[in-house]
Protein backbone atom coordinates (compact mmCIF):
# COMPACT_ATOMS: atom_id res chain seq x y z
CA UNK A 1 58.56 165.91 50.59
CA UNK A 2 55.48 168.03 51.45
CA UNK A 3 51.79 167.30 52.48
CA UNK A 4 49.92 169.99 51.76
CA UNK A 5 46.49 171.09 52.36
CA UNK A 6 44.73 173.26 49.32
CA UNK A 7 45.98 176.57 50.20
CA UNK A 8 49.15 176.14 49.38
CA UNK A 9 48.66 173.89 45.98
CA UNK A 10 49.20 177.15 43.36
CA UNK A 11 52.55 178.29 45.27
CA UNK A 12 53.79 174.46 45.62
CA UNK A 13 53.21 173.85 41.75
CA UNK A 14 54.33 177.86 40.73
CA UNK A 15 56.69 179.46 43.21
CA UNK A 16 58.28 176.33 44.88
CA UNK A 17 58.66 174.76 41.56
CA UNK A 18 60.79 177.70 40.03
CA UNK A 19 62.41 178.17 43.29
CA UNK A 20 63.91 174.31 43.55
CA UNK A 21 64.24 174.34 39.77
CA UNK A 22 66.70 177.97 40.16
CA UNK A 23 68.10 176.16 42.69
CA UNK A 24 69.30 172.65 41.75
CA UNK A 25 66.99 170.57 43.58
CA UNK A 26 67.43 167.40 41.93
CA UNK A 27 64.26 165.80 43.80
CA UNK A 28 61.07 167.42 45.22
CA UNK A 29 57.64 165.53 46.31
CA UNK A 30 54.27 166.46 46.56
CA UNK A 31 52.13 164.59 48.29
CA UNK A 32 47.92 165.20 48.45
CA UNK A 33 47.23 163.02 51.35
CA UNK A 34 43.31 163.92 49.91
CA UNK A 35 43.47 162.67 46.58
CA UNK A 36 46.12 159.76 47.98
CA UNK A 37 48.76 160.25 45.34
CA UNK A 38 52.42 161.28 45.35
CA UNK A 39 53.93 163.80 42.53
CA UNK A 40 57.50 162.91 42.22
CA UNK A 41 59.31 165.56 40.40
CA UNK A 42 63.14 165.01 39.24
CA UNK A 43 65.33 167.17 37.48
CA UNK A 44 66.70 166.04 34.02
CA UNK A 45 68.79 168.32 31.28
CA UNK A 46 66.96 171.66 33.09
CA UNK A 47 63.73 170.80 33.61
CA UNK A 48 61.59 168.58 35.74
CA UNK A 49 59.96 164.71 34.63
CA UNK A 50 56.97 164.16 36.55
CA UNK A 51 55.35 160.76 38.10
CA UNK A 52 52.88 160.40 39.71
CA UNK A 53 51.92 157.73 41.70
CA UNK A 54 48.86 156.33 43.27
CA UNK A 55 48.45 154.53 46.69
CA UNK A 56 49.44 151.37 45.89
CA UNK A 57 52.68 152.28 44.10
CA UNK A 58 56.28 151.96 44.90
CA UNK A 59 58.66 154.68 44.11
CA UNK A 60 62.45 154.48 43.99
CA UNK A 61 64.18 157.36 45.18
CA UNK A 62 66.22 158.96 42.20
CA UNK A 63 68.51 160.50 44.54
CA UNK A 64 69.04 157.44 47.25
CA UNK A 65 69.31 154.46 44.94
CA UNK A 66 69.12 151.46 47.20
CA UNK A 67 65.57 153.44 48.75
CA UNK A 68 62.04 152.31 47.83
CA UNK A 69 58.89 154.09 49.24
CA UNK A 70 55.72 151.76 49.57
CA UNK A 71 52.76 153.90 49.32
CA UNK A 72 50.60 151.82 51.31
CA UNK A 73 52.82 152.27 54.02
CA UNK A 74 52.33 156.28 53.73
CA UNK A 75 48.53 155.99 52.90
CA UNK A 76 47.23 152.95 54.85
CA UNK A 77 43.46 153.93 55.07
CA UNK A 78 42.93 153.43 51.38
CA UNK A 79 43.82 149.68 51.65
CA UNK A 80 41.52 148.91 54.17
């Protein structure tokens, strides 16, 4: 998972993404604690299947089955 401010948006969606893709990662986040959504990228057949998820979503973690992530939980503010 990362939090990132804009800086580093280009080399998380460029670099990073060919680097984890090169090597295996079967899971990666983004998370844009700005725009208060969650980019969940997972690797099928070679390439990556993105979600993407707003503040009031749940996500279920590919690669831990049994996890769910409640977004209000990571982004609290926006429900207030």
């Amino acid at each position: 998972m990362r939090f990132y401010p804009n800086l580093h948006r280009r080399y998380d969606r460029f670099v990073k993404y060919n680097a984890y893709l090169k090597a295996g990662v079967k899971e990666y986040w983004i998370v844009d604690p700005v725009d208060l959504i969650v980019e969940v990228h997972i690797l099928h057949d070679g390439s990556y299947k993105k979600m993407v998820y707003n503040s009031e979503g749940i996500i279920k973690v590919d690669v831990l089955a049994d996890l769910e992530i409640h977004l209000m939980d990571i982004f609290p503010k926006a429900h207030i």
